[in-house]
Protein backbone atom coordinates (compact mmCIF):
# COMPACT_ATOMS: atom_id res chain seq x y z
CA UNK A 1 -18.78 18.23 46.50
CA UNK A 2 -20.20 19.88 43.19
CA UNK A 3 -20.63 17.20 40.61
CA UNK A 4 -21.04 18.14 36.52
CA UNK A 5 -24.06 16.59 35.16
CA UNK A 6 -25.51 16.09 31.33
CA UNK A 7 -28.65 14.63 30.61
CA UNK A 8 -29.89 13.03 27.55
CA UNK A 9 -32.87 10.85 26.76
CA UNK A 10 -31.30 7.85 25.40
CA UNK A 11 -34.45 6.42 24.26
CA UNK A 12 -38.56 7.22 25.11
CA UNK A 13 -38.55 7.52 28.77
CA UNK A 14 -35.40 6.64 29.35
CA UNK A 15 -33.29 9.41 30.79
CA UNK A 16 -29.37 9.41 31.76
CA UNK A 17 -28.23 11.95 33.66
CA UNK A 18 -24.11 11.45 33.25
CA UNK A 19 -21.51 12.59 35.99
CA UNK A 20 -19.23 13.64 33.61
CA UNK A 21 -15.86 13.59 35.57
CA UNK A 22 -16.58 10.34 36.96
CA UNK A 23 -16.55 7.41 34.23
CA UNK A 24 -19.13 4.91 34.87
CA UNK A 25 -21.51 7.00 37.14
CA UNK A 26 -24.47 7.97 36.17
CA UNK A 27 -28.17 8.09 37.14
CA UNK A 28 -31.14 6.74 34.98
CA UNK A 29 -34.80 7.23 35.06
CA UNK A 30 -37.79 7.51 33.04
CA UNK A 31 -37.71 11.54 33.23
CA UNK A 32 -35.12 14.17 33.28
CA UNK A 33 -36.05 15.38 36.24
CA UNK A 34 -35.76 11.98 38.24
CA UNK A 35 -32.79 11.38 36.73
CA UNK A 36 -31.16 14.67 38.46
CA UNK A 37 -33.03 14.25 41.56
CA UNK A 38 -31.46 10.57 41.90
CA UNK A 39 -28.16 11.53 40.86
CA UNK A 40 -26.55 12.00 44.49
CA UNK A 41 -27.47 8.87 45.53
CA UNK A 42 -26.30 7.29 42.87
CA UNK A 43 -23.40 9.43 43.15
CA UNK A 44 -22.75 8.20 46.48
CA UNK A 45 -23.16 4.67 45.61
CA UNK A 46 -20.62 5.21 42.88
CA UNK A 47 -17.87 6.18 45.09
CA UNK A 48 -18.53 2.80 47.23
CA UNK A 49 -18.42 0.50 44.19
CA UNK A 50 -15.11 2.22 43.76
CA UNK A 51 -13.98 1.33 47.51
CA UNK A 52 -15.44 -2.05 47.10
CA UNK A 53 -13.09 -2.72 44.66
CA UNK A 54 -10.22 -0.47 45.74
CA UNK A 55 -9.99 -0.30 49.42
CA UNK A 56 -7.16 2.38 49.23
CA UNK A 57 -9.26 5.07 47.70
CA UNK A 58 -10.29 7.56 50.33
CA UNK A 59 -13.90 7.53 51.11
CA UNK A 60 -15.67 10.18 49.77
CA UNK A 61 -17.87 12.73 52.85
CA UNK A 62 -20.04 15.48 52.96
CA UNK A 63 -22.91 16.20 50.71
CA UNK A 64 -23.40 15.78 47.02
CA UNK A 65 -24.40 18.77 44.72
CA UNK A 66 -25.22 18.21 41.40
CA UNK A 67 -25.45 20.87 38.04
CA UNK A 68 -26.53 20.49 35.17
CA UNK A 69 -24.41 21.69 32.44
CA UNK A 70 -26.07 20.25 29.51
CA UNK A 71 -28.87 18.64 28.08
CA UNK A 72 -29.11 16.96 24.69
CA UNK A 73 -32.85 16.06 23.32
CA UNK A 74 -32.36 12.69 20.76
CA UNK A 75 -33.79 13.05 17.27
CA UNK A 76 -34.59 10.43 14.31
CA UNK A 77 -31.26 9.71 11.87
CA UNK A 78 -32.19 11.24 8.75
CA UNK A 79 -30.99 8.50 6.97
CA UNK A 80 -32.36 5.88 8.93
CA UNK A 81 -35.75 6.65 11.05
CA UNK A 82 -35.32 3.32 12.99
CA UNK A 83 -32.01 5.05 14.63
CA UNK A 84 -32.31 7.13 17.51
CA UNK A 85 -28.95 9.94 17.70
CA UNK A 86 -27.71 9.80 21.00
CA UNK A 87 -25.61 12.85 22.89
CA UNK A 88 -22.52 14.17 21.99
CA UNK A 89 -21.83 16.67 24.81
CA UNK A 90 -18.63 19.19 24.61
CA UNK A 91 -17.54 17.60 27.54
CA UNK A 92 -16.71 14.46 24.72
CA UNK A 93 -14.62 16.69 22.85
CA UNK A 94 -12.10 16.80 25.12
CA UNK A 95 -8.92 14.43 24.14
CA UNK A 96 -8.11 11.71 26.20
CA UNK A 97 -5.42 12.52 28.31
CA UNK A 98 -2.77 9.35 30.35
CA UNK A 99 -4.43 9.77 33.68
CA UNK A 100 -8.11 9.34 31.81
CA UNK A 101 -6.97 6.30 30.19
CA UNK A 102 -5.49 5.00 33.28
CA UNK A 103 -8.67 5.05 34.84
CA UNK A 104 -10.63 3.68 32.64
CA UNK A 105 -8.72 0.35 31.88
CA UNK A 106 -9.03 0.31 35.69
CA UNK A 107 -12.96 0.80 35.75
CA UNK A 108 -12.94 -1.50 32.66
CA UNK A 109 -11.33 -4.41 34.91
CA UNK A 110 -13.97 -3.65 37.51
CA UNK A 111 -16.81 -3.90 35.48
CA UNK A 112 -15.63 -7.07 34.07
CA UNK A 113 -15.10 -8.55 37.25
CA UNK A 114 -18.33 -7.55 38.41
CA UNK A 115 -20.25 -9.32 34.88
CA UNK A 116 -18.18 -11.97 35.18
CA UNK A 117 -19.12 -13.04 39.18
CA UNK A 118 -22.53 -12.87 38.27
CA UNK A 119 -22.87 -14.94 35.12
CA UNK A 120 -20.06 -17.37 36.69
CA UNK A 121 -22.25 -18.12 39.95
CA UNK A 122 -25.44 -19.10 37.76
CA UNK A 123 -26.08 -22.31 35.88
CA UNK A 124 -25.55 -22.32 31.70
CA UNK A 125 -29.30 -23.17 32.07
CA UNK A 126 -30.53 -20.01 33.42
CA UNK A 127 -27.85 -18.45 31.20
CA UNK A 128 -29.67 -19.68 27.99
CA UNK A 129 -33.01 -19.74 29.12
CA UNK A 130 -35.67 -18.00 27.12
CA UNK A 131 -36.68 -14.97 28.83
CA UNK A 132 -40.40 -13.74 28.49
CA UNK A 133 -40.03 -9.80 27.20
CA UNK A 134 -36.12 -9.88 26.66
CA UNK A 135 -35.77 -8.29 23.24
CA UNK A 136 -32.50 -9.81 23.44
CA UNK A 137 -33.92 -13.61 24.25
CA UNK A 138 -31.84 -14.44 27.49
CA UNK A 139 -28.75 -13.99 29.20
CA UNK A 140 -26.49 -14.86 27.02
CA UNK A 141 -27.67 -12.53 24.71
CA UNK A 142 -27.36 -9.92 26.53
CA UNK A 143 -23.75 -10.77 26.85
CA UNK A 144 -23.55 -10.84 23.26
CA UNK A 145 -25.43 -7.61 22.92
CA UNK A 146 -22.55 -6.21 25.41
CA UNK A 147 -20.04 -7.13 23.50
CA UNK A 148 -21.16 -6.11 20.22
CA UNK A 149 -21.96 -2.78 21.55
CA UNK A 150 -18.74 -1.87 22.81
CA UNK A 151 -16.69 -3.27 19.70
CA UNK A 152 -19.81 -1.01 17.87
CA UNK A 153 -18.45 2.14 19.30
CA UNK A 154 -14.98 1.49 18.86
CA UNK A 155 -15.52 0.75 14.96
CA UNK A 156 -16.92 4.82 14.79
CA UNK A 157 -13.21 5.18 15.35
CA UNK A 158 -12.03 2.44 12.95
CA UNK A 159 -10.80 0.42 15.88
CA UNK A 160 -13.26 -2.20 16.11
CA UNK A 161 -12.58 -5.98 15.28
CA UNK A 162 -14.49 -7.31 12.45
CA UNK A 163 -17.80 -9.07 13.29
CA UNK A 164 -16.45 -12.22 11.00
CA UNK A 165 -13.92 -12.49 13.75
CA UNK A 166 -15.49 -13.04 17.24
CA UNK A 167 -16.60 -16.06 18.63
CA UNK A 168 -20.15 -17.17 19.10
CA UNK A 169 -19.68 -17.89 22.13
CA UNK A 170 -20.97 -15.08 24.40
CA UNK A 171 -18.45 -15.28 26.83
CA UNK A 172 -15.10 -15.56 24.36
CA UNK A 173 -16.82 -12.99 22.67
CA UNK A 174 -16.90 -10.71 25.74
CA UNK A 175 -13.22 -11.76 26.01
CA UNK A 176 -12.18 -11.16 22.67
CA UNK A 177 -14.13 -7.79 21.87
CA UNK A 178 -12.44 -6.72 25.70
CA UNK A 179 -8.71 -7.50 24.11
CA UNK A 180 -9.24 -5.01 21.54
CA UNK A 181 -10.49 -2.14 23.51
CA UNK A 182 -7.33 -2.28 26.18
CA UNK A 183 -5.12 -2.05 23.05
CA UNK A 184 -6.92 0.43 21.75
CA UNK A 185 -7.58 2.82 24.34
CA UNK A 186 -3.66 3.04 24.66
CA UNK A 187 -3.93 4.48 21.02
CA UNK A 188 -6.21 6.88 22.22
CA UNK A 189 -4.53 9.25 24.28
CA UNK A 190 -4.86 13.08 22.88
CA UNK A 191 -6.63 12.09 19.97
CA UNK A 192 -9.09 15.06 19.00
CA UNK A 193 -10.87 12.61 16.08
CA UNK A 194 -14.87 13.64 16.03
CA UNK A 195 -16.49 11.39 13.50
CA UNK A 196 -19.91 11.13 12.30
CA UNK A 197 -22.04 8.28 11.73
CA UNK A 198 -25.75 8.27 11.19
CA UNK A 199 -25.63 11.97 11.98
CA UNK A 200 -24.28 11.02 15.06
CA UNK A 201 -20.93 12.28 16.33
CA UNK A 202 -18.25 10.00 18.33
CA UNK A 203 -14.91 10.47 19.83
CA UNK A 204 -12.89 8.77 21.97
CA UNK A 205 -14.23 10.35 25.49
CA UNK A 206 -17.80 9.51 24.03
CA UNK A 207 -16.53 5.67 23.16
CA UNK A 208 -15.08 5.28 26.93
CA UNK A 209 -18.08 7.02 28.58
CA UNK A 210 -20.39 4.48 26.36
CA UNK A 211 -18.55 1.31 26.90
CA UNK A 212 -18.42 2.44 30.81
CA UNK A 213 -21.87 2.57 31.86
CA UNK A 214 -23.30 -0.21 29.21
CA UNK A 215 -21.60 -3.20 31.05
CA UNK A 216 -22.57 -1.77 34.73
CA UNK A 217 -26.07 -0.93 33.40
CA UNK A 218 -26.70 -4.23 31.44
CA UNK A 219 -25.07 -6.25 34.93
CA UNK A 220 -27.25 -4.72 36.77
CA UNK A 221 -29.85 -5.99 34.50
CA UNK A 222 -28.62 -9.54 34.71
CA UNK A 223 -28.52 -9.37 38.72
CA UNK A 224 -32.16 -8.47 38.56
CA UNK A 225 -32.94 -11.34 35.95
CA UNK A 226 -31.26 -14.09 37.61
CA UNK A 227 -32.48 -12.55 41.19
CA UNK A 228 -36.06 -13.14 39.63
CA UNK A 229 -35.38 -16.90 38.18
């Protein structure tokens, strides 16, 4: 199995190398390179997570071959030198078609589940508790942060819910912010909108593939926080 990869570095030393037909998969590391290297197992441990939650899938065999199709260097905003542009690859130019929507509200219920299980097995305690180095202060807000982020990408579209709006409380929020983007997304299909923000470009494929891996990767920041508690 050949799988399409693009890299970026999303931030210093912080690489993402994407698997582009497979939303939600991805490998990071703190260099390109590693990022690639670990991108088969990662692969593989993608198609698993899928199984886990969908035992009807077929299991995926054979070896995993990766190639690298793009790479996308970030640069200062030239309006704001505090904002780090992010990728746009042509592979997020393509229009959302039924099937790709499909699949995402299915990954998004996944992903949900997943955040949810975690933060619902741990006490409110742990969930507000200062932690030492979090930019974001503690758990719950990071589940802001999650929130905000993916009603963030949806407003480059002008489908976002007004930040007035949404509750304070991290988990409504979640819930509220999550409404918006199942609606939306059904909008979404063969839309071919590329707008521009900060001199950074968005469409729809870009919002999904955002949204996507920002719960799993900020979940699997949360296991590791409450694992260390």
């Amino acid at each position: 199995m050949r799988i399409r990869l693009a890299v970026e570095d999303l931030e210093p030393n912080h690489w993402i190398a994407w698997a582009l037909d497979h939303p939600a998969c991805f490998s990071s590391a703190t260099t390109a390179a590693d990022a690639v290297a670990q991108a088969p197992q990662k692969i593989a441990e993608y198609f698993s997570w899928l199984t886990n939650h969908d035992n009807l899938l077929p299991a995926v065999d054979g070896s995993i071959e990766t190639q690298v199709v793009e790479t996308f260097n970030s640069f200062l905003c030239s309006e704001d030198p505090e904002y780090i542009v992010n990728a746009f690859f042509q592979d997020d130019r393509r229009p959302l078609g039924y099937w790709d929507i499909e699949t995402a509200l299915r990954l998004l219920t996944w992903t949900r589940q997943d955040l949810l299980e975690l933060i619902q097995s741990a006490p409110q305690a742990q969930l507000s508790k200062a932690i030492a180095g979090e930019v974001r202060g503690s758990i719950d807000g990071i589940l802001k942060h999650i929130a905000g982020a993916e009603n963030w990408y949806f407003w480059h579209l002008g489908l976002g819910v007004d930040q007035p709006q949404l509750s304070a409380d991290p988990v409504e929020m979640l819930t509220e912010v999550r409404c918006n983007t199942r609606q939306r997304l059904m909008m979404l299909a063969g839309d071919e909108r590329v707008t521009k923000c900060c001199d950074e470009l968005w469409s729809a494929r870009k919002v999904v593939r955002r949204t996507l891996w920002h719960e799993r990767d900020h979940t699997q920041q949360i296991a590791q926080l409450l694992a260390g508690m």
